[in-house]
N, C-alpha and C. Protein backbone atom coordinates (compact mmCIF):
# COMPACT_ATOMS: atom_id res chain seq x y z
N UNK A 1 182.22 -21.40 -7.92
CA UNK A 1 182.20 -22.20 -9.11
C UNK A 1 180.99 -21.85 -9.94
N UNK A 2 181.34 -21.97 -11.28
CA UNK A 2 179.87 -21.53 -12.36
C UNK A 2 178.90 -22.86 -11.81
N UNK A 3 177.91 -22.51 -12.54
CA UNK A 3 176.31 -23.30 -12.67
C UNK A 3 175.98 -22.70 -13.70
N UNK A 4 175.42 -24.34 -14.27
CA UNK A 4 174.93 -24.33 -15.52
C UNK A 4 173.77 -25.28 -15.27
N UNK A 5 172.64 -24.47 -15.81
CA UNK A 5 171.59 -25.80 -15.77
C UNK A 5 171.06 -26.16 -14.08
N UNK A 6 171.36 -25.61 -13.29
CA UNK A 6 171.63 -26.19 -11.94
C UNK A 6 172.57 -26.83 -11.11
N UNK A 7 173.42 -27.17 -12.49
CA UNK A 7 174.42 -28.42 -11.56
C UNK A 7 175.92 -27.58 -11.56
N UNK A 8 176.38 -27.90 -10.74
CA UNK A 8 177.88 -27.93 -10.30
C UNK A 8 178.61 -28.35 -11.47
N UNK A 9 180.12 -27.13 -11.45
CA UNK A 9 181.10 -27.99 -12.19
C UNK A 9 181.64 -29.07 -11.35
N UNK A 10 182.25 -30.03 -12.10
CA UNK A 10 183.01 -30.97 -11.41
C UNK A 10 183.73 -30.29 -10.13
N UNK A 11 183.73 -30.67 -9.26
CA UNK A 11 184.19 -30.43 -8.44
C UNK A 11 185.74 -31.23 -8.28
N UNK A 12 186.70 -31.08 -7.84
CA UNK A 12 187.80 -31.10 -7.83
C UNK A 12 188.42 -32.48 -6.81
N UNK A 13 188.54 -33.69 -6.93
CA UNK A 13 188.89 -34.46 -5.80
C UNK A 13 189.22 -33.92 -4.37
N UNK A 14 190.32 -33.24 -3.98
CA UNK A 14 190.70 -32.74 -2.89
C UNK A 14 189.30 -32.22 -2.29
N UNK A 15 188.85 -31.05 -3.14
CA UNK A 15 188.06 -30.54 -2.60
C UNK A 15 186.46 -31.24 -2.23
N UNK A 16 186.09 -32.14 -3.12
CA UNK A 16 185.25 -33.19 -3.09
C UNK A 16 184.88 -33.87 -1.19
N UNK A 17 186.73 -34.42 -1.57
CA UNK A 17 186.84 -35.22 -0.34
C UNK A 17 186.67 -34.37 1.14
N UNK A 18 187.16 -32.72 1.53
CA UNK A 18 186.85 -32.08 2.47
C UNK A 18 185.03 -31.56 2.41
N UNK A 19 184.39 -31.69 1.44
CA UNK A 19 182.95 -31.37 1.49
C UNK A 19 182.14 -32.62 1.92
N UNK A 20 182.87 -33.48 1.60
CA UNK A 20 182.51 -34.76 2.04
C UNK A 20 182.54 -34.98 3.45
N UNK A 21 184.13 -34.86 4.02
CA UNK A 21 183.83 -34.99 5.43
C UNK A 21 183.41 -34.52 6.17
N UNK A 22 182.95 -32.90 5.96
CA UNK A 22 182.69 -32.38 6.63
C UNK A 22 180.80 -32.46 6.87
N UNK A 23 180.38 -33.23 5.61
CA UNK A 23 179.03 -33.97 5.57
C UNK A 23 178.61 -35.08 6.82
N UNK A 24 179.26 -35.83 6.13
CA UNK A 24 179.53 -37.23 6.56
C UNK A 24 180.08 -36.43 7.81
N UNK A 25 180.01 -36.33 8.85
CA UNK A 25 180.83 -35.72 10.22
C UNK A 25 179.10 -35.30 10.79
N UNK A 26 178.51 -34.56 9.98
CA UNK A 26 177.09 -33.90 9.82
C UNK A 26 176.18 -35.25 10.54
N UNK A 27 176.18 -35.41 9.62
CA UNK A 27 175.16 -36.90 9.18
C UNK A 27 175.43 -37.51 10.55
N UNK A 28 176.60 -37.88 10.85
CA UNK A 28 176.95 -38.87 12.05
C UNK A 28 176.61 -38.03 13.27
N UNK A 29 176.83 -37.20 13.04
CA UNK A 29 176.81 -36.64 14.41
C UNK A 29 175.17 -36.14 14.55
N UNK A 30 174.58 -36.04 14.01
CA UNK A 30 172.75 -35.55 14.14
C UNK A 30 171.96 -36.75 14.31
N UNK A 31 172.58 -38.22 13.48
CA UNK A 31 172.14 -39.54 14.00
C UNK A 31 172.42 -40.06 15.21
N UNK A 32 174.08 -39.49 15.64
CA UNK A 32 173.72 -40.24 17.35
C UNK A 32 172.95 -39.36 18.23
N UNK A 33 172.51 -38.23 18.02
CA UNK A 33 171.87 -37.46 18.42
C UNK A 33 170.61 -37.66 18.42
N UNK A 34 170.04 -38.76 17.86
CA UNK A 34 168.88 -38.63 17.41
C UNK A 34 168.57 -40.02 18.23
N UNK A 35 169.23 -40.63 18.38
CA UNK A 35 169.63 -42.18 19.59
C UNK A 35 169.51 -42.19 20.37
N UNK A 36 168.74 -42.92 21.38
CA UNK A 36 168.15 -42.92 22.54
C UNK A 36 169.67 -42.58 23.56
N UNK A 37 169.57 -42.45 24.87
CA UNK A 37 170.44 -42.30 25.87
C UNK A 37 170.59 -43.79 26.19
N UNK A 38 171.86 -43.90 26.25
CA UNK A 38 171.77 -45.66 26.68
C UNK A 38 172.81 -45.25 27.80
N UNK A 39 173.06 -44.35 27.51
CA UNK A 39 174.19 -44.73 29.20
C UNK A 39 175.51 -45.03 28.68
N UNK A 40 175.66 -45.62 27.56
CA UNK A 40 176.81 -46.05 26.78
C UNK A 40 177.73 -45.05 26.11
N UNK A 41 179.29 -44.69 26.61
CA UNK A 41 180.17 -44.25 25.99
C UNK A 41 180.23 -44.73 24.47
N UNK A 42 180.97 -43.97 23.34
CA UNK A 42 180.97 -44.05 22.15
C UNK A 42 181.62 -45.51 22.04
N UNK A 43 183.02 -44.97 22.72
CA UNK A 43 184.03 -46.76 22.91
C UNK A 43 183.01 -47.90 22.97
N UNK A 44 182.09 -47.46 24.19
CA UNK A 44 181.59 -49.08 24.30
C UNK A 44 180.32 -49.01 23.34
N UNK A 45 179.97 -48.14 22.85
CA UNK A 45 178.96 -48.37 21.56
C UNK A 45 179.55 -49.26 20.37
N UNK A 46 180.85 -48.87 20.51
CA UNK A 46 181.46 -49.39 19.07
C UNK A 46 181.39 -50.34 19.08
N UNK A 47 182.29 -50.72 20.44
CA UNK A 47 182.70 -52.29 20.97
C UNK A 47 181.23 -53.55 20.93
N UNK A 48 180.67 -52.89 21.76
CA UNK A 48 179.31 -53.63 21.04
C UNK A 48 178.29 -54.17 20.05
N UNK A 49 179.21 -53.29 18.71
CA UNK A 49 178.30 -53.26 17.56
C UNK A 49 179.38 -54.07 16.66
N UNK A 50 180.73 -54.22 17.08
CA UNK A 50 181.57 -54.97 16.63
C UNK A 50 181.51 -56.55 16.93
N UNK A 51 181.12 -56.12 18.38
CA UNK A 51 180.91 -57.92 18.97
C UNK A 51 179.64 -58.53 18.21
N UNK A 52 178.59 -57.65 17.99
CA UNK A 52 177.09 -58.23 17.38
C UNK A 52 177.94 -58.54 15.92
N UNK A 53 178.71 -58.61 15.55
CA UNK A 53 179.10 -58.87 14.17
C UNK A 53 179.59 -60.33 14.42
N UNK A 54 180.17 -60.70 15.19
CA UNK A 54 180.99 -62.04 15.42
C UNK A 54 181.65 -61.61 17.21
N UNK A 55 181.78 -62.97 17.79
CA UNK A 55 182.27 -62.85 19.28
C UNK A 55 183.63 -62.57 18.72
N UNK A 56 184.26 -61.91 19.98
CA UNK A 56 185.78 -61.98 19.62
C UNK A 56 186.51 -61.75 20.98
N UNK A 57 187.59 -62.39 21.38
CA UNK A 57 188.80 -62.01 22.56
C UNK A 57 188.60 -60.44 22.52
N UNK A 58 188.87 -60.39 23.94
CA UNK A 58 189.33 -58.71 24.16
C UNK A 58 190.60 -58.43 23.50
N UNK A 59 191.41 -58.91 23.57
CA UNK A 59 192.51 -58.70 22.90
C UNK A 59 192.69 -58.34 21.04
N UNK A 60 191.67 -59.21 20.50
CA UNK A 60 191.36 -59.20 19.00
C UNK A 60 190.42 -57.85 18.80
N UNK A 61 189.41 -57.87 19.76
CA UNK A 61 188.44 -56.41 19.88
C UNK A 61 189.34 -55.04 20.11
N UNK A 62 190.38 -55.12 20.99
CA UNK A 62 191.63 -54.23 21.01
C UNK A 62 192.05 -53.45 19.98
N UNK A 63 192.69 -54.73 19.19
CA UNK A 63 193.47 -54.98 18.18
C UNK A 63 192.74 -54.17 16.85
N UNK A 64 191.09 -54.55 16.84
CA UNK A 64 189.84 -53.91 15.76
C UNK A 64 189.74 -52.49 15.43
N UNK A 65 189.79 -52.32 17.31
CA UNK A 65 188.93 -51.18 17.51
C UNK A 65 190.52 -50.02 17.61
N UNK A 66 191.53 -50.53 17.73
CA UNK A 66 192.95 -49.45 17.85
C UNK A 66 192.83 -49.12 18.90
N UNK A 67 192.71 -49.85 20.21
CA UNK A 67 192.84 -49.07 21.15
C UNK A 67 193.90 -49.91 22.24
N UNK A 68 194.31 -49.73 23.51
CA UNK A 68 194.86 -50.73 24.05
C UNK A 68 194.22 -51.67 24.95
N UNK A 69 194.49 -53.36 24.90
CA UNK A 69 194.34 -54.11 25.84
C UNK A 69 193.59 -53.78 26.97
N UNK A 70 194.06 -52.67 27.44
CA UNK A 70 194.04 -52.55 29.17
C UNK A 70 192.63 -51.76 29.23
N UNK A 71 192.34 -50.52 27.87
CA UNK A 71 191.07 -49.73 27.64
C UNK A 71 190.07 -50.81 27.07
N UNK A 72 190.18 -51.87 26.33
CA UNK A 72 189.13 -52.55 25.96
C UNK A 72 188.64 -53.10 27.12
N UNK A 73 189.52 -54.22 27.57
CA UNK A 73 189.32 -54.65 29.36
C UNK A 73 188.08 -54.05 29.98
N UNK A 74 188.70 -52.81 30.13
CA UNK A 74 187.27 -52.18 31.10
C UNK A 74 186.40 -51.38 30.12
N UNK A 75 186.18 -51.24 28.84
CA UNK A 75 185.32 -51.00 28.09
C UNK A 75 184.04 -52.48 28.44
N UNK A 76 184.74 -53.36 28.02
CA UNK A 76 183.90 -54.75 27.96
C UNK A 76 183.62 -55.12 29.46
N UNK A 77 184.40 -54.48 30.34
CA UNK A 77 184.21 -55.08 31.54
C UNK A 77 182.52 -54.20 32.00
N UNK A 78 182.83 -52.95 31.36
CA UNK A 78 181.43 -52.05 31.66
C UNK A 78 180.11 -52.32 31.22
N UNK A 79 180.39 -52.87 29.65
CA UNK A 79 179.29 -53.90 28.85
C UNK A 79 178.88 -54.96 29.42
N UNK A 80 179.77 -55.89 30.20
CA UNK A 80 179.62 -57.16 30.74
C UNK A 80 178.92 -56.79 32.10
N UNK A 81 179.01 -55.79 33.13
CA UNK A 81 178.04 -55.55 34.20
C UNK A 81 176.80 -55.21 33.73
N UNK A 82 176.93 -54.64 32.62
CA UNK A 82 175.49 -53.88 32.48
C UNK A 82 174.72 -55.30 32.07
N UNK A 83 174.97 -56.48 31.36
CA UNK A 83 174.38 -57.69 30.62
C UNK A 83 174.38 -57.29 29.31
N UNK A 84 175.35 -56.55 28.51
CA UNK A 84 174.95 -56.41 26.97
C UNK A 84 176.15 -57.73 26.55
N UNK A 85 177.01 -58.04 27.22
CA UNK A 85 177.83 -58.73 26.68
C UNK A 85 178.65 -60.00 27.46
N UNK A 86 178.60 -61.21 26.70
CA UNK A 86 178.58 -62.35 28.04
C UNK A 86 180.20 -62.70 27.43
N UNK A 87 180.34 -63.24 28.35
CA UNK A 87 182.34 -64.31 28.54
C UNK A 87 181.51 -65.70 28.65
N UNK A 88 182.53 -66.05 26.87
CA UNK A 88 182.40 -67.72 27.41
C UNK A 88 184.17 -68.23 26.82
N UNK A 89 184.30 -69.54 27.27
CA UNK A 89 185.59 -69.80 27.38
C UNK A 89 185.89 -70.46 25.95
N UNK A 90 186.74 -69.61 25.10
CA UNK A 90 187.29 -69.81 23.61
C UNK A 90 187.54 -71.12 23.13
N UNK A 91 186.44 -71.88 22.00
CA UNK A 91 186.98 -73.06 21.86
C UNK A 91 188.02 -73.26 21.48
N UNK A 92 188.68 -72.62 20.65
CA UNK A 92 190.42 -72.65 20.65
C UNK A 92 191.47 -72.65 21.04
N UNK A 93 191.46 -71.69 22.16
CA UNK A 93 192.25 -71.71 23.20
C UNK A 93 191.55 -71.47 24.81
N UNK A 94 191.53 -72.30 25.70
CA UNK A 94 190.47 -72.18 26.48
C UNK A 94 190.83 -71.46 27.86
N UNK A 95 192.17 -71.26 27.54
CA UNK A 95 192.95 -69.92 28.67
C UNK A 95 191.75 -68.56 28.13
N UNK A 96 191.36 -68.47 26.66
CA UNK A 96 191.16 -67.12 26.63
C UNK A 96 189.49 -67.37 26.98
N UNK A 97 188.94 -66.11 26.89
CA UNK A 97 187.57 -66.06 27.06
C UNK A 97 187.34 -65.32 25.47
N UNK A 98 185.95 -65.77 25.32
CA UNK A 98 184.90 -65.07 23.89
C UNK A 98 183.88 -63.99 24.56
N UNK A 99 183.86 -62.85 23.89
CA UNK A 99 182.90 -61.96 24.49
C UNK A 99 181.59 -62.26 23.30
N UNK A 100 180.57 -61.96 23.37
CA UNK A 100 179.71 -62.35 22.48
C UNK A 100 178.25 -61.33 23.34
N UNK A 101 177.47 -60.61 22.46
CA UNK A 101 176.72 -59.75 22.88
C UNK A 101 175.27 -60.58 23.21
N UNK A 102 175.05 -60.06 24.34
CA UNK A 102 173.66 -61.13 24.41
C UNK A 102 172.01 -60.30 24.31
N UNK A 103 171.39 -60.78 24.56
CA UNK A 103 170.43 -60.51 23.93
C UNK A 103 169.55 -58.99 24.06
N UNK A 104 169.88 -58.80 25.32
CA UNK A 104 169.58 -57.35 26.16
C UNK A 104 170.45 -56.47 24.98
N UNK A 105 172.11 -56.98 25.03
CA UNK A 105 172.54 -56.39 23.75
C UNK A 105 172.38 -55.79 22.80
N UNK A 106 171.64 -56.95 22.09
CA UNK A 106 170.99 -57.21 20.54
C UNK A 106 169.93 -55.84 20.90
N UNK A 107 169.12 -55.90 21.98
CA UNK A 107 167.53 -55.33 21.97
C UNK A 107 168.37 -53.78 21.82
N UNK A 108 169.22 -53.49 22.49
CA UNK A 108 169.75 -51.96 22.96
C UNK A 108 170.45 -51.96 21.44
N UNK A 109 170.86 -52.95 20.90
CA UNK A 109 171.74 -51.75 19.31
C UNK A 109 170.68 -51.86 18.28
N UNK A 110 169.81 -52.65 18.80
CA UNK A 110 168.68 -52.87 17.86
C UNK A 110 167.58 -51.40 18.01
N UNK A 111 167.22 -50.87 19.33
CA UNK A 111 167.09 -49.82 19.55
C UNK A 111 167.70 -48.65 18.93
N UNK A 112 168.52 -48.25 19.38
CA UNK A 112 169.60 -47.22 18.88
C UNK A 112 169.83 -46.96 16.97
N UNK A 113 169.39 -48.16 16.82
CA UNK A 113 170.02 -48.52 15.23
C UNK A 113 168.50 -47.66 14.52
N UNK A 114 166.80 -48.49 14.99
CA UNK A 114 166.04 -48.11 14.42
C UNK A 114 165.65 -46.34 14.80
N UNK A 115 166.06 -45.79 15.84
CA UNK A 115 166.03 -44.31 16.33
C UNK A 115 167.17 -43.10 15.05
N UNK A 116 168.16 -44.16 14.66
CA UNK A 116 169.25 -43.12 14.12
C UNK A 116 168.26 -43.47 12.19
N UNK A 117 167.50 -44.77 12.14
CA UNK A 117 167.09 -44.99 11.00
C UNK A 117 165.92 -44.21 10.98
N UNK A 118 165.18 -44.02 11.95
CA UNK A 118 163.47 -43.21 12.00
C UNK A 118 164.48 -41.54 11.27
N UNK A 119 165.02 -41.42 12.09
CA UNK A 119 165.75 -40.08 12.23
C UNK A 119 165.75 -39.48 10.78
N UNK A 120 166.53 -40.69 9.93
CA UNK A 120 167.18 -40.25 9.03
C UNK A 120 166.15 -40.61 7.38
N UNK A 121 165.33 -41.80 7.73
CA UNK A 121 164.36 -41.65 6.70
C UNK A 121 163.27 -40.87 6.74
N UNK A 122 162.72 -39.86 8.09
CA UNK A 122 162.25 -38.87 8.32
C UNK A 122 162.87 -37.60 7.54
N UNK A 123 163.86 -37.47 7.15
CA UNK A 123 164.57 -36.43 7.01
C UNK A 123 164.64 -36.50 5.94
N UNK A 124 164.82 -37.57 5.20
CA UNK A 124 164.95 -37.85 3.35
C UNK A 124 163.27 -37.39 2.62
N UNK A 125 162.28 -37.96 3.74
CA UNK A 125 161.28 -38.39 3.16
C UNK A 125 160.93 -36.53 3.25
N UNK A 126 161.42 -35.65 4.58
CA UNK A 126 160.60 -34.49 4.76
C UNK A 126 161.32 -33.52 3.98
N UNK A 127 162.64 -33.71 3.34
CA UNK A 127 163.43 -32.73 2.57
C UNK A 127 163.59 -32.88 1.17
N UNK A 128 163.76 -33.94 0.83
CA UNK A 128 164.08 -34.34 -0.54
C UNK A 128 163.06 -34.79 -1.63
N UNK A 129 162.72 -34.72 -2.63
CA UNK A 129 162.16 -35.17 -3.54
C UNK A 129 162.31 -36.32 -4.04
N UNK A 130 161.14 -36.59 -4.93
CA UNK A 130 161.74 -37.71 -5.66
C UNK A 130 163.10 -38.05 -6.11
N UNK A 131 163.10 -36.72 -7.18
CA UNK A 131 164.52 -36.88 -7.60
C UNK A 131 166.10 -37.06 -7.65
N UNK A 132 166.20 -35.80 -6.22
CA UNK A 132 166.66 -36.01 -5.06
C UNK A 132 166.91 -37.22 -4.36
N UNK A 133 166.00 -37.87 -4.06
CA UNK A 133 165.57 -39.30 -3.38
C UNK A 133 166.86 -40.34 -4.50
N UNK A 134 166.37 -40.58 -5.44
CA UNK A 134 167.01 -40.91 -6.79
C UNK A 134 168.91 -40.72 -6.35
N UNK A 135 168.83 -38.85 -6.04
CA UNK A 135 170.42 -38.68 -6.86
C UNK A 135 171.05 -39.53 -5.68
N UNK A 136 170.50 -39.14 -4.32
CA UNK A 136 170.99 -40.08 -2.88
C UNK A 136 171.12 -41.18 -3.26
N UNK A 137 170.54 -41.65 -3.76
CA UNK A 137 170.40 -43.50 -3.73
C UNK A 137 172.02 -44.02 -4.87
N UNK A 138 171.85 -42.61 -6.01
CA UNK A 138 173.11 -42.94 -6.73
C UNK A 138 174.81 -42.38 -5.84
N UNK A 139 174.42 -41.75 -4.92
CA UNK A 139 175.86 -41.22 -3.98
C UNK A 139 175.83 -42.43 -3.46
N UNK A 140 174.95 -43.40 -2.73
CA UNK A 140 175.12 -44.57 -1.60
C UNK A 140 175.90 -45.35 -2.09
N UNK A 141 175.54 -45.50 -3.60
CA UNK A 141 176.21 -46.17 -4.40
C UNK A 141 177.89 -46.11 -4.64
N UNK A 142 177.59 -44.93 -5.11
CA UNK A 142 179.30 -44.95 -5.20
C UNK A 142 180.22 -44.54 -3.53
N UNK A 143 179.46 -44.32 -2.60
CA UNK A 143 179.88 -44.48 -1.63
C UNK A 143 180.41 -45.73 -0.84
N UNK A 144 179.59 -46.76 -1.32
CA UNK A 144 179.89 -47.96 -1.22
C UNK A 144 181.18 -48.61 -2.11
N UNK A 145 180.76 -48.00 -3.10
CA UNK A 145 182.34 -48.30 -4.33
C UNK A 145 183.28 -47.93 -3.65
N UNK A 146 183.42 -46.80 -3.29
CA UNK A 146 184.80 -46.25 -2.65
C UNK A 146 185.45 -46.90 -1.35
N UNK A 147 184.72 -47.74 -0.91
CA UNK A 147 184.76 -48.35 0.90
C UNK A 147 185.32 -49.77 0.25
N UNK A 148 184.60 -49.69 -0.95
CA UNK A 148 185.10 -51.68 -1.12
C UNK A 148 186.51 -51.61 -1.17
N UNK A 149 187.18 -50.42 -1.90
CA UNK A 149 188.97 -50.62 -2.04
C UNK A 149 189.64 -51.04 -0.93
C-alpha cells in the first residue's frame, strides 16, 4: 500500500480485521506469558475471573463459558480444592450451590492481573512515544466502541 506523509492508506475492513487478530492474538499471548505460574489451566483461569465478576451455579458458569456441565464440574471442582473458590447454597433455589471466588482467589487474579499490567505498561512506556502513547489511547477507544455492539 502507498504512504504518504507516514501514514497508511485506509486500510480495507476485511483486511483491517485479519491485522487485527493477528495483533490482538500477539498482545494476549505475550501477557499470559508475562503472568506468574499459578498452576492454573486457561479453563480454570477464565472460570475464575468470571466468578470474581458475580457468584454463579456451575451450570450458569457452563452455560458463560460454552463449555459442558460435566467440564465446568471439575474445572471448579479443581478451583474449589485449591481454595480459590467456595460453594455456598443458592438463595434461590437451595438444591443448587453458588460458587463465589474467595479471597486467596481475589489475591491470585489480583496477582496475575498486575504481572500482565507491569508487562504491558513497561512495554508502552519502553517503545512508544508520546504520540504514539496518544494514537493507542485513540485505538482503546474505538476498540471499546466496537465491543459495545
Amino acid at each position: 500500500m502507498a504512504e504518504s506523509a507516514g501514514k497508511r492508506a485506509s486500510a480495507a475492513p476485511e483486511r483491517l480485521a485479519a491485522e487485527l487478530t493477528v495483533a490482538v492474538r500477539h498482545v494476549v499471548r505475550r501477557m499470559r506469558s508475562a503472568a506468574p505460574d499459578t498452576g492454573l489451566t486457561a479453563s480454570q483461569r477464565s472460570a475464575l475471573a468470571r466468578l470474581a465478576e458475580a457468584p454463579a451455579t456451575t451450570a450458569a458458569l457452563a452455560r458463560a463459558e460454552l463449555v459442558k456441565p460435566q467440564s465446568m464440574r471439575l474445572t471448579v471442582g479443581a478451583l474449589e480444592a485449591q481454595g480459590l473458590v467456595a460453594r455456598s447454597p443458592d438463595p434461590s433455589d437451595g438444591r443448587q450451590s453458588l460458587m463465589s471466588v474467595t479471597d486467596q482467589g481475589r489475591a491470585v487474579l489480583a496477582e496475575m492481573r498486575a504481572a500482565k499490567n507491569d508487562w504491558l505498561a513497561a512495554a508502552i512506556a519502553d517503545e512508544l512515544d508520546e504520540r504514539e502513547r496518544d494514537r493507542l489511547a485513540d485505538a482503546v477507544r474505538l476498540l471499546e466502541r466496537l465491543v459495545r455492539k
